[in-house]
C-alpha atoms as a PDB file:
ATOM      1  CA  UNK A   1     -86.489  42.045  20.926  1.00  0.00           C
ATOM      2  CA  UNK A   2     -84.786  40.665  18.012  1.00  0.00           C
ATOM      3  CA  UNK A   3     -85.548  36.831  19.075  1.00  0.00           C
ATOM      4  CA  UNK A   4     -89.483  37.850  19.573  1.00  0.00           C
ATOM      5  CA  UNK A   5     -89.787  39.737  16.460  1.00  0.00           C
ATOM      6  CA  UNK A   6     -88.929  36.382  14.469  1.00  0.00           C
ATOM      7  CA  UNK A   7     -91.172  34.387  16.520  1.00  0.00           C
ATOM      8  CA  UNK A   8     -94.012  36.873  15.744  1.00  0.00           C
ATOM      9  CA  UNK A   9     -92.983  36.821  12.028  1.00  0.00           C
ATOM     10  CA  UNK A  10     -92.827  32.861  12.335  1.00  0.00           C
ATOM     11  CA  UNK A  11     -96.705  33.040  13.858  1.00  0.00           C
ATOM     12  CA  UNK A  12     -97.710  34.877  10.872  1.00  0.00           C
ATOM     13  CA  UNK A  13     -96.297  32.842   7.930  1.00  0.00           C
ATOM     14  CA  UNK A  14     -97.315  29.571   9.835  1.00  0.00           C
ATOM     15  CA  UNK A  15    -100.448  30.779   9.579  1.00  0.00           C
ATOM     16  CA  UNK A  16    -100.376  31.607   5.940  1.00  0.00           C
ATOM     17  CA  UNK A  17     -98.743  28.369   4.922  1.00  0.00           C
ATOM     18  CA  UNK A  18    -101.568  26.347   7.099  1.00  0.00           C
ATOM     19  CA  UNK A  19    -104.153  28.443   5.303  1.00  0.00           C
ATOM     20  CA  UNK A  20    -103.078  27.841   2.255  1.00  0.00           C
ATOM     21  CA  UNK A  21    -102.918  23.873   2.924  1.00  0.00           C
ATOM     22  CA  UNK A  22    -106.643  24.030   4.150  1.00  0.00           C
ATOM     23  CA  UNK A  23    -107.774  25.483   0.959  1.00  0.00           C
ATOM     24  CA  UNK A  24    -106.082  22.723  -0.990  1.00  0.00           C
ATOM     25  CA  UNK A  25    -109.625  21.532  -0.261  1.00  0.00           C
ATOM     26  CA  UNK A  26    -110.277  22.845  -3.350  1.00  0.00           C
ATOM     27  CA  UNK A  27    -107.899  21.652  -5.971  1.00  0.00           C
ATOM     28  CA  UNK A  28    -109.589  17.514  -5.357  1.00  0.00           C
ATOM     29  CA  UNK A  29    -111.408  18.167  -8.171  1.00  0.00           C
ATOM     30  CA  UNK A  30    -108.538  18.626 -10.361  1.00  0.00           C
ATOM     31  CA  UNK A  31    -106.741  15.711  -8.519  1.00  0.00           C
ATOM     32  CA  UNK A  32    -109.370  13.538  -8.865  1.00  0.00           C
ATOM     33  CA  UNK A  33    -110.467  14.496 -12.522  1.00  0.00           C
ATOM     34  CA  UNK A  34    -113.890  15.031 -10.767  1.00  0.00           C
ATOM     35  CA  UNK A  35    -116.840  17.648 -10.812  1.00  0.00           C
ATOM     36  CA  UNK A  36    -116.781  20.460  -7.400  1.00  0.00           C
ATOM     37  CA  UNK A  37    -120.641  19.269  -7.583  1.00  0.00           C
ATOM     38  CA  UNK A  38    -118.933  15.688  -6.197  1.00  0.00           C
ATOM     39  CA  UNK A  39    -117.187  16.861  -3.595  1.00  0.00           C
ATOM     40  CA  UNK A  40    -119.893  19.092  -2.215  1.00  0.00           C
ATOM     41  CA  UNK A  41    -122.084  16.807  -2.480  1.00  0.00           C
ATOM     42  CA  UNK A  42    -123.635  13.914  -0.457  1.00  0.00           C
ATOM     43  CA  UNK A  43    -122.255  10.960  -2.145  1.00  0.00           C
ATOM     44  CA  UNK A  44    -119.872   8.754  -0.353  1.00  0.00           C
ATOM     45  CA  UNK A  45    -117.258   9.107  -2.766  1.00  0.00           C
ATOM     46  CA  UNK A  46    -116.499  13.017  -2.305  1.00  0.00           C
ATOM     47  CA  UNK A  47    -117.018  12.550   1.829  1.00  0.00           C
ATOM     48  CA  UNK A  48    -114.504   9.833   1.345  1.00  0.00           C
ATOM     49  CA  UNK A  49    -112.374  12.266  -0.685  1.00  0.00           C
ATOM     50  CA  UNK A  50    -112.909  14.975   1.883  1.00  0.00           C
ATOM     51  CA  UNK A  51    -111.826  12.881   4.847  1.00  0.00           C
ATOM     52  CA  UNK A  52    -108.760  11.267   3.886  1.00  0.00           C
ATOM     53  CA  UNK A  53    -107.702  15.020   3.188  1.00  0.00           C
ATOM     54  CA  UNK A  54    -108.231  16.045   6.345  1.00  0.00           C
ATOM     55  CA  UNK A  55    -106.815  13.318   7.998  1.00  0.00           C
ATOM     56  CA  UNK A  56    -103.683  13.816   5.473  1.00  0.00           C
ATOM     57  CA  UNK A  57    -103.191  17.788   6.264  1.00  0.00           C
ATOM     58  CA  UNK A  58    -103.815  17.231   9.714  1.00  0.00           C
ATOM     59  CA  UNK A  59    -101.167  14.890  10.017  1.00  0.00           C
ATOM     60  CA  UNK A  60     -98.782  17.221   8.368  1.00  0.00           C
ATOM     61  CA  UNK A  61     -99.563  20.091  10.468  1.00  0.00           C
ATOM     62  CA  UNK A  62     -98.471  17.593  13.461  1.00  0.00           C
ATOM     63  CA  UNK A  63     -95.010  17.301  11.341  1.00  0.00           C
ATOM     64  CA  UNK A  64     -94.324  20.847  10.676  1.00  0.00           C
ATOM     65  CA  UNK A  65     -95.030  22.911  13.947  1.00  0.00           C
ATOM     66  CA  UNK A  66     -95.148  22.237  17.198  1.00  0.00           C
ATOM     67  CA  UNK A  67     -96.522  24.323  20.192  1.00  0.00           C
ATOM     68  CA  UNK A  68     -97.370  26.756  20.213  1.00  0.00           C
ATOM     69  CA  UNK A  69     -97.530  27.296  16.509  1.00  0.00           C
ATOM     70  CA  UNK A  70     -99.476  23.790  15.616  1.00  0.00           C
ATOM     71  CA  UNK A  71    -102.488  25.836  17.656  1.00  0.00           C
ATOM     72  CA  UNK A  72    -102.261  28.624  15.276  1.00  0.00           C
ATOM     73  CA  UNK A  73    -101.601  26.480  11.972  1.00  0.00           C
ATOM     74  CA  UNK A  74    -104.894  24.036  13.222  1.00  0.00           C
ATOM     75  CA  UNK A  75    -106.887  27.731  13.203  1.00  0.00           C
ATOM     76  CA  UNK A  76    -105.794  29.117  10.364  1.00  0.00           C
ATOM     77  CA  UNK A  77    -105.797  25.928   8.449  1.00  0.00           C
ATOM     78  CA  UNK A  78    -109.402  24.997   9.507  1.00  0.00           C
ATOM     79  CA  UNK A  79    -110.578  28.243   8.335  1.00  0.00           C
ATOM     80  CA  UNK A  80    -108.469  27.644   4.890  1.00  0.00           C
ATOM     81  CA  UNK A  81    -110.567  24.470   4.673  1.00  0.00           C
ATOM     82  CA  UNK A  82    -114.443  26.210   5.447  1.00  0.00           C
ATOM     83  CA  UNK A  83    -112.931  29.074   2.413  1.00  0.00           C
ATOM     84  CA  UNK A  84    -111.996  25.818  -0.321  1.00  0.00           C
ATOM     85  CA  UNK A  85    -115.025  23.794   0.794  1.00  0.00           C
ATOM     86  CA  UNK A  86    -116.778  27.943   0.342  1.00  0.00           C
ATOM     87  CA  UNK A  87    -115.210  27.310  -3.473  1.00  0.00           C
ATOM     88  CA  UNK A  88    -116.161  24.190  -4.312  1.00  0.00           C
ATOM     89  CA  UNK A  89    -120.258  25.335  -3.476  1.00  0.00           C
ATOM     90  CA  UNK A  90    -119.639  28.288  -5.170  1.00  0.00           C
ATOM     91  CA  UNK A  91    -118.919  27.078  -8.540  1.00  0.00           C
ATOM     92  CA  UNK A  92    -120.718  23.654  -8.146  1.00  0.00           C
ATOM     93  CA  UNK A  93    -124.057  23.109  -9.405  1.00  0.00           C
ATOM     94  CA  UNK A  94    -125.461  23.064  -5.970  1.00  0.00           C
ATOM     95  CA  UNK A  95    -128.622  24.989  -4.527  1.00  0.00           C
ATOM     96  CA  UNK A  96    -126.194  25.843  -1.977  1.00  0.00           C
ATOM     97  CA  UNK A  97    -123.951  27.818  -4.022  1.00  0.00           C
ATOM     98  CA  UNK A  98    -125.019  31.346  -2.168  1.00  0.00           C
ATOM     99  CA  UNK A  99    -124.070  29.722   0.770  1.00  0.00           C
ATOM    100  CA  UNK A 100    -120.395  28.906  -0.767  1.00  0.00           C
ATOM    101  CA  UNK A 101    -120.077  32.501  -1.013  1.00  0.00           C
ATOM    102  CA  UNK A 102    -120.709  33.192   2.252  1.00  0.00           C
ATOM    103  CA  UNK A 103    -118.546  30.230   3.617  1.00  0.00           C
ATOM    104  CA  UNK A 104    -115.710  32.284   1.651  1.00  0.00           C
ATOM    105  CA  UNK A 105    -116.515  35.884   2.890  1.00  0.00           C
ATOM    106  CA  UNK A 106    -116.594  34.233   6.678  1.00  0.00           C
ATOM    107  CA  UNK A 107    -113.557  32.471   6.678  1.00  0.00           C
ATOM    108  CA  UNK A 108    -111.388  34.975   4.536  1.00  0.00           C
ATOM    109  CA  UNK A 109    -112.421  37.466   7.258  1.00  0.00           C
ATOM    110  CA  UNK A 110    -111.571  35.792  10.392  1.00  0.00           C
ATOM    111  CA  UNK A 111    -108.157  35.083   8.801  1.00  0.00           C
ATOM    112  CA  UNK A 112    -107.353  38.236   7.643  1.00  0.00           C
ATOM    113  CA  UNK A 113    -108.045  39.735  11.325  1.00  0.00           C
ATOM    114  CA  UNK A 114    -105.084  37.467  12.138  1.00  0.00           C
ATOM    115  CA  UNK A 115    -102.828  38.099   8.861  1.00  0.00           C
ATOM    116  CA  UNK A 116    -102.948  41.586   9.045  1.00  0.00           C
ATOM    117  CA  UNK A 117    -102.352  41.940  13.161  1.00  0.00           C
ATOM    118  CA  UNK A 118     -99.420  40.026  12.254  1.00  0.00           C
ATOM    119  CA  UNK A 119     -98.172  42.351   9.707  1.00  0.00           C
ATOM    120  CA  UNK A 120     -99.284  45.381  11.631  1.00  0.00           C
ATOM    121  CA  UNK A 121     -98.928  44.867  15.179  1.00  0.00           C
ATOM    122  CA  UNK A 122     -97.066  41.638  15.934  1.00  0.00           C
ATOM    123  CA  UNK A 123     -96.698  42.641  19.492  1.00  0.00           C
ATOM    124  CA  UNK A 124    -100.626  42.024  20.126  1.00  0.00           C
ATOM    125  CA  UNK A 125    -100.794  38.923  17.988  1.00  0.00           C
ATOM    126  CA  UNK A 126    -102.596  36.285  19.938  1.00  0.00           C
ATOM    127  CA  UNK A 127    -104.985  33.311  19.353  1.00  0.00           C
ATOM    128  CA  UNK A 128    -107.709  35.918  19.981  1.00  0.00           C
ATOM    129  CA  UNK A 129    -106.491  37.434  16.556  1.00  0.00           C
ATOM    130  CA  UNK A 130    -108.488  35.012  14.508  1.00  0.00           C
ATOM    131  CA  UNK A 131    -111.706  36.397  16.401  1.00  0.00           C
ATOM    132  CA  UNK A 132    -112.880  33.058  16.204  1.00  0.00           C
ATOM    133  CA  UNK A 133    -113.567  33.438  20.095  1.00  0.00           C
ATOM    134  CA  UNK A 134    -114.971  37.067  19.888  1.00  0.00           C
ATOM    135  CA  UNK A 135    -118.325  36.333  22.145  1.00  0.00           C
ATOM    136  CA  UNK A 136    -120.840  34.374  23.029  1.00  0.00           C
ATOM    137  CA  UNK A 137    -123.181  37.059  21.262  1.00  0.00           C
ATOM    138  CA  UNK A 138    -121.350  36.774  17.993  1.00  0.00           C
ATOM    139  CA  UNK A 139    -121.214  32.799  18.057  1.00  0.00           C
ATOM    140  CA  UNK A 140    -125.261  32.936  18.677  1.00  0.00           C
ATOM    141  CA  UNK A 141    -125.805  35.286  15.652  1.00  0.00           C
ATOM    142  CA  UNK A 142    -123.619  33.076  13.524  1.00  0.00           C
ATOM    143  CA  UNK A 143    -125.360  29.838  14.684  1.00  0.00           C
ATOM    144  CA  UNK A 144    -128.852  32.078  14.032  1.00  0.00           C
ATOM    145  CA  UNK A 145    -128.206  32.741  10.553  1.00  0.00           C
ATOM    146  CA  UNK A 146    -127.320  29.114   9.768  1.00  0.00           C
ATOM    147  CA  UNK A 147    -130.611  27.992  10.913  1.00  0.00           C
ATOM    148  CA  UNK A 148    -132.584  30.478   9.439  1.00  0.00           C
ATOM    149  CA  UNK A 149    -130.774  29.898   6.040  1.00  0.00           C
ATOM    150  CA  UNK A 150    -131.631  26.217   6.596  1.00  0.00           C
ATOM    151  CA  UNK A 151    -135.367  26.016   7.408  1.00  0.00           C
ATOM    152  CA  UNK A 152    -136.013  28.696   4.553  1.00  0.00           C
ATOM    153  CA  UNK A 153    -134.510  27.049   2.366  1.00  0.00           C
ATOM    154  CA  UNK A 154    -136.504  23.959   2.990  1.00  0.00           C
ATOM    155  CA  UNK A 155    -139.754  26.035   3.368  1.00  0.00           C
ATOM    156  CA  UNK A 156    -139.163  28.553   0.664  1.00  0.00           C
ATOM    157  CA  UNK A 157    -136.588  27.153  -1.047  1.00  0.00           C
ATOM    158  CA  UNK A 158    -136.674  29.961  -4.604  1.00  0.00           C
ATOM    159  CA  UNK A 159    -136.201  32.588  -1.465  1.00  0.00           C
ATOM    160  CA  UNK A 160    -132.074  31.340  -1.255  1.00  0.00           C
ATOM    161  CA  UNK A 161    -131.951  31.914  -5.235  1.00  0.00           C
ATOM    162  CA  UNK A 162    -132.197  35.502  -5.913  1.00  0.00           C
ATOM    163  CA  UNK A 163    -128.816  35.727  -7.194  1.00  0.00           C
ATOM    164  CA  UNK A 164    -129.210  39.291  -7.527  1.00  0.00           C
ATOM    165  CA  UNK A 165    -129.744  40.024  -4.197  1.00  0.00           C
ATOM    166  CA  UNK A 166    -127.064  37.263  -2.952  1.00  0.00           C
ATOM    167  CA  UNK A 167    -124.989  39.588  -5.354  1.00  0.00           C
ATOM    168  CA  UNK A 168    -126.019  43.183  -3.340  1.00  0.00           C
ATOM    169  CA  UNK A 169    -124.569  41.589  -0.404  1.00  0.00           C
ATOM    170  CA  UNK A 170    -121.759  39.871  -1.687  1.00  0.00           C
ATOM    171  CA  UNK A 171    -120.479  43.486  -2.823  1.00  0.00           C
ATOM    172  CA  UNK A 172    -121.358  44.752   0.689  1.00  0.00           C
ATOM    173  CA  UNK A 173    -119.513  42.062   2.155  1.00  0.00           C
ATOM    174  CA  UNK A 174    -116.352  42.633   0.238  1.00  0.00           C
ATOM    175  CA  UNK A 175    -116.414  46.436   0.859  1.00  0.00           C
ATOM    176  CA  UNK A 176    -116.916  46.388   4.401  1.00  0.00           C
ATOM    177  CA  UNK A 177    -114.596  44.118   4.816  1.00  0.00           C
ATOM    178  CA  UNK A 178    -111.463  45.845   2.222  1.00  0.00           C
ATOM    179  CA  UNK A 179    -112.378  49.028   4.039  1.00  0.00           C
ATOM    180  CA  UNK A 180    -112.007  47.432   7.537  1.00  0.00           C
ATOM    181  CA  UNK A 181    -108.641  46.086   6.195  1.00  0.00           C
ATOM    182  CA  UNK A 182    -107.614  49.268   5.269  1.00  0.00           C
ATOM    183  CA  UNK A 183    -108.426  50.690   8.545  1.00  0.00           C
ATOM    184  CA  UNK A 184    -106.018  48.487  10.080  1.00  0.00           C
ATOM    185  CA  UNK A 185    -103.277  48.715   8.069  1.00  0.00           C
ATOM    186  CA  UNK A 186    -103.466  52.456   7.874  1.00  0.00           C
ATOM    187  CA  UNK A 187    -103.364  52.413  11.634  1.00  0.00           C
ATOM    188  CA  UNK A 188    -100.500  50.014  11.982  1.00  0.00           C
ATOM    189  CA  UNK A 189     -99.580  49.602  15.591  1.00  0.00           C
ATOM    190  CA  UNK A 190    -102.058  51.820  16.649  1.00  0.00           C
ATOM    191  CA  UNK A 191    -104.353  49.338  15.842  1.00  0.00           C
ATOM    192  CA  UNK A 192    -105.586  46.350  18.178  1.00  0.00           C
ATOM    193  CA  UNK A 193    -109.027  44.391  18.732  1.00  0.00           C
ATOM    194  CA  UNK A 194    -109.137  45.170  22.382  1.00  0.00           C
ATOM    195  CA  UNK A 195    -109.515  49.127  23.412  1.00  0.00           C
ATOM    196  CA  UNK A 196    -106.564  50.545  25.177  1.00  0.00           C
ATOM    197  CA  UNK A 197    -106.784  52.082  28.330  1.00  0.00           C
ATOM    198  CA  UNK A 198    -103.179  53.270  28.985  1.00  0.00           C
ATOM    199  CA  UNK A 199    -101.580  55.586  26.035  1.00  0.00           C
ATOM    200  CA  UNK A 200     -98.113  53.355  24.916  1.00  0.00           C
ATOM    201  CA  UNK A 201     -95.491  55.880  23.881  1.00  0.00           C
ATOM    202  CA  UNK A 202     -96.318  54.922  19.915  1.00  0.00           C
ATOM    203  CA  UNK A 203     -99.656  55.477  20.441  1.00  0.00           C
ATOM    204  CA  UNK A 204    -100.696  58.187  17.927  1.00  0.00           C
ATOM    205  CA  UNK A 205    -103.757  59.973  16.143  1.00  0.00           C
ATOM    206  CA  UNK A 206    -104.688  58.355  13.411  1.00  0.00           C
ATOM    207  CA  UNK A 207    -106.035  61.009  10.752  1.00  0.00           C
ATOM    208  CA  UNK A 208    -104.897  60.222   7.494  1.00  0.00           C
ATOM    209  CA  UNK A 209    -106.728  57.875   4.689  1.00  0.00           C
ATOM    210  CA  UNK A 210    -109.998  56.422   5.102  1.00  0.00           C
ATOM    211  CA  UNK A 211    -109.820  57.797   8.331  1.00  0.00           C
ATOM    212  CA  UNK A 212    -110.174  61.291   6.792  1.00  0.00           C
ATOM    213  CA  UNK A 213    -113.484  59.644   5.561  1.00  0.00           C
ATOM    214  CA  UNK A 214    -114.927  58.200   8.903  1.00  0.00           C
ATOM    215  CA  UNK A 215    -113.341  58.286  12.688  1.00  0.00           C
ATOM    216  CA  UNK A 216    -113.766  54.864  12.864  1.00  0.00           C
ATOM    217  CA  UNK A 217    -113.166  53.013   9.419  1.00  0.00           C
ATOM    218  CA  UNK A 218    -112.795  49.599  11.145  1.00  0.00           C
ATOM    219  CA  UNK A 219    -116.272  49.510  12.847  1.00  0.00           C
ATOM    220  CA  UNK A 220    -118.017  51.196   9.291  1.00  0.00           C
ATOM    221  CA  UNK A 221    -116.337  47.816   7.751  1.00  0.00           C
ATOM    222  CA  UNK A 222    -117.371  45.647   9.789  1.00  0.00           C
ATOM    223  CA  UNK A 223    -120.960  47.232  10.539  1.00  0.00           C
ATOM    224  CA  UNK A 224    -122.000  46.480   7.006  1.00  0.00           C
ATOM    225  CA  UNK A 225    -119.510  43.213   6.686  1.00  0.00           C
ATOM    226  CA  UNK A 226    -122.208  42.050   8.828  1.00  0.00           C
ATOM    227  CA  UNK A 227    -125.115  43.162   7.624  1.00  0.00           C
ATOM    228  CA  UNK A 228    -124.099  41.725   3.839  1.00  0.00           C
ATOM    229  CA  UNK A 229    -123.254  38.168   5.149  1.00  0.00           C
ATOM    230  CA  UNK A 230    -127.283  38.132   5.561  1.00  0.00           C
ATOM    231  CA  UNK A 231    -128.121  39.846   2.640  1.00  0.00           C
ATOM    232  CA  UNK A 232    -126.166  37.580   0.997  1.00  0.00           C
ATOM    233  CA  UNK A 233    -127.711  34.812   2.218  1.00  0.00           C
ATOM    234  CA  UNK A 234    -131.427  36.018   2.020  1.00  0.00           C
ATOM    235  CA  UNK A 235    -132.143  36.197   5.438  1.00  0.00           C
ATOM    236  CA  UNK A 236    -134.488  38.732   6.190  1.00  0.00           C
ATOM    237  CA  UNK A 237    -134.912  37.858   9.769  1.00  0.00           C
ATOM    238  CA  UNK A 238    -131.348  37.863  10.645  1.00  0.00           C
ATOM    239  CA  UNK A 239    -130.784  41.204   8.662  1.00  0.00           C
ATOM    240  CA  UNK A 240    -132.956  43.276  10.743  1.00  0.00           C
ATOM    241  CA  UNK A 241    -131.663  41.618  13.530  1.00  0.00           C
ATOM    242  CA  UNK A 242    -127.698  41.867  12.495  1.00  0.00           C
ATOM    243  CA  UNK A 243    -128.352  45.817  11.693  1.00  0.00           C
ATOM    244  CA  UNK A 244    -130.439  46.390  15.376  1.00  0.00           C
ATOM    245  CA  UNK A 245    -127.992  44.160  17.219  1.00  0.00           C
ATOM    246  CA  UNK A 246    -124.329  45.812  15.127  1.00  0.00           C
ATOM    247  CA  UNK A 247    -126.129  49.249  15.084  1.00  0.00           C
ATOM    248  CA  UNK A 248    -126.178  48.677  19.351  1.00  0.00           C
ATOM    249  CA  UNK A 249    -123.007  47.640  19.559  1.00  0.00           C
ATOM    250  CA  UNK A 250    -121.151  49.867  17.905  1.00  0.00           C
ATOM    251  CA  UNK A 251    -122.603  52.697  19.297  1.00  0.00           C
ATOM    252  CA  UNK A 252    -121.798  51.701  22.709  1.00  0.00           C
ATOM    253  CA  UNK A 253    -118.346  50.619  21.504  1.00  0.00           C
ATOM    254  CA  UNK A 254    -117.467  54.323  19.971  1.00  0.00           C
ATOM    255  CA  UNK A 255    -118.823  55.829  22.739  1.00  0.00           C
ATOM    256  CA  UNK A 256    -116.440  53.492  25.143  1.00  0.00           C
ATOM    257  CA  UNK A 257    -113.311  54.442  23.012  1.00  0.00           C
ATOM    258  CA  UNK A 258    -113.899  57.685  22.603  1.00  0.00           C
ATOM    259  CA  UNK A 259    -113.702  58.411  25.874  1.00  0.00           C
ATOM    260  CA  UNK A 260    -110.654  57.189  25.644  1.00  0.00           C
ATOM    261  CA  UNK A 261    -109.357  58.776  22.621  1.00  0.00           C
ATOM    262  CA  UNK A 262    -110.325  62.403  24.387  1.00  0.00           C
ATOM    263  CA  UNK A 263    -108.264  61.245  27.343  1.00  0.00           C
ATOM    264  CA  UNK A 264    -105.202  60.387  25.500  1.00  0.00           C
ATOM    265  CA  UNK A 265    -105.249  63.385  22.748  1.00  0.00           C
ATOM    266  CA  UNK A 266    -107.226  65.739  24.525  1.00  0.00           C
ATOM    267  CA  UNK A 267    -107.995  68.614  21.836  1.00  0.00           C
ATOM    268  CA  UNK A 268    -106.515  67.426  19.306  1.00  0.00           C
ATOM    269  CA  UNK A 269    -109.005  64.462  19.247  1.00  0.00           C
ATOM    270  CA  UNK A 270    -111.803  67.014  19.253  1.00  0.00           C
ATOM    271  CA  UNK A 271    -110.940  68.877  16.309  1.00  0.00           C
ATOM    272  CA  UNK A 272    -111.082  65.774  14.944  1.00  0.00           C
ATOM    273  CA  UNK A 273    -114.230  64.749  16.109  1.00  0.00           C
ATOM    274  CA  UNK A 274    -115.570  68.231  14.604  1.00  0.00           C
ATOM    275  CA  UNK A 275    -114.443  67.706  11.196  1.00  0.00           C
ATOM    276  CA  UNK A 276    -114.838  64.114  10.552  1.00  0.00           C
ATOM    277  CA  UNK A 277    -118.143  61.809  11.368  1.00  0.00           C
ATOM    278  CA  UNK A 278    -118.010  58.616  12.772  1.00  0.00           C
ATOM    279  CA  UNK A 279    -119.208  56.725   9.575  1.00  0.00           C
ATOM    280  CA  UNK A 280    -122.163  55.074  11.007  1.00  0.00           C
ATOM    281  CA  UNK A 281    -126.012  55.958  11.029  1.00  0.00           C
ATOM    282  CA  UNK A 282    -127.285  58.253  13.727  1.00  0.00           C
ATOM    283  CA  UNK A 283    -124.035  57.394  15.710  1.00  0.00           C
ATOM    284  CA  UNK A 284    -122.460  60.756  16.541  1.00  0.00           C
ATOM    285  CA  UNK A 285    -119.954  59.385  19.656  1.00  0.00           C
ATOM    286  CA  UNK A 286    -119.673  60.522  22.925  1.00  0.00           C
ATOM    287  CA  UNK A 287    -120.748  63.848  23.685  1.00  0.00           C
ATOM    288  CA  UNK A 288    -118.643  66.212  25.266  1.00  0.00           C
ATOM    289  CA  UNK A 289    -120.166  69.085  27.721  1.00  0.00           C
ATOM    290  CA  UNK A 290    -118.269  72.009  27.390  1.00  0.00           C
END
């Protein structure tokens, strides 16, 4: 137990450390006495800049873990790159700066799904962890909001501008995702991206903190995580579709575990249920026939 415990840990601060080395992406500018507005931009010089640090961390990756930790250092380190490359949009000079923002909020997200499993419940830590690999429904919605951000922005191009609004959802963005944070780590082992089917002996009834606010904390958080990403990015299309499409989701996901809470707590879970609401819209859970 002892032996996998340290591996676990090891996973985790691999991670961090590769993270960290990915975001190095930012500092060039410093390095290279240069504006972020070079690196971000199209001119050869900052690709050439880019590249040779990528080839340089990637080799050092290769020379500080080895299988199965160089699989999670190339994750987490790829998604430390997309959050510097985030920073050096965000406080370039570029039209694209919104979409800096959201290059941070995405990235900082997926990794924190994997940092905090690894703090909380190292005995579930996996690959999957990053959710980089969630579906092929949540890859399509991603690759749908690029576009749309894309051919507005060449169509309409003062719609990807309204910093005030990119501001509404950055603030939605961070709050959904703090409170899905805290969701996990007030859970602790409890806690783990796939729902649970057998009751482990550790498995308790979560009550306390913010989920004395909703019954499920982690799905509020992410439920408008996802809707700011596309208020944050001015994408009108893709919000009405990311609230219809979350809104679905979720309320087929509560209902799913739900049943599965009232089979492993039994009353206890429907006291609960009485008292507290699940947190999101015209989503009341599964209903129980007495």
């Amino acid at each position: 137990m002892a032996a996998a415990e340290g591996r676990l840990v090891a996973e985790g601060r691999a991670s961090l450390a590769a993270f960290l080395l990915g975001a190095s992406v930012a500092a060039l500018p410093l390095l290279l006495s240069a504006p972020p507005a070079l690196l971000a931009g199209p001119g050869l010089q900052g690709r050439a800049a880019l590249a040779l640090h990528v080839a340089g961390i990637n080799a050092l990756l290769l020379l500080l873990w080895r299988p199965p930790l160089y699989q999670i250092a190339l994750r987490a380190c790829f998604l430390g790159f997309v959050f510097g490359c985030g920073l050096l949009l965000s406080f370039g000079q570029s039209s694209w700066k919104h979409f800096g923002w959201y290059m941070c909020s995405l990235s900082l997200f997926h990794y924190s799904e994997y940092l905090v499993t690894a703090i909380n419940n190292p005995r579930s830590l996996s690959l999957d962890s990053f959710l980089l690999n969630h579906s092929f429904e949540y890859n399509l919605a991603a690759l749908s909001s690029w576009i749309e951000f894309t051919v507005e922005k060449i169509i309409y191009p003062e719609m990807k501008q309204i910093t005030w609004l990119s501001a509404v959802g950055l603030l939605m963005v961070i709050f959904g995702d703090c409170l899905r944070k805290a969701a996990m780590l007030t859970a602790g082992s409890n806690f783990n991206h796939i729902v649970q089917n057998e009751k482990s002996d550790t498995h308790t009834l979560v009550t306390s903190g913010v989920y004395g606010w909703f019954r499920h904390p982690s799905y509020v958080g992410w439920f408008y995580w996802s809707i700011g990403t596309q208020v944050l990015l001015c994408n009108p299309v893709c919000v009405v579709g990311y609230t219809l499409a979350s809104w679905r989701f979720f309320r087929e996901r509560i209902e799913e575990e739900e049943f599965t809470l009232i089979h492993f707590f039994g009353e206890e879970y429907l006291e609960y249920k009485k008292k507290v609401p699940s947190g999101l819209p015209f989503i009341k859970g599964v209903k129980v026939e007495l």
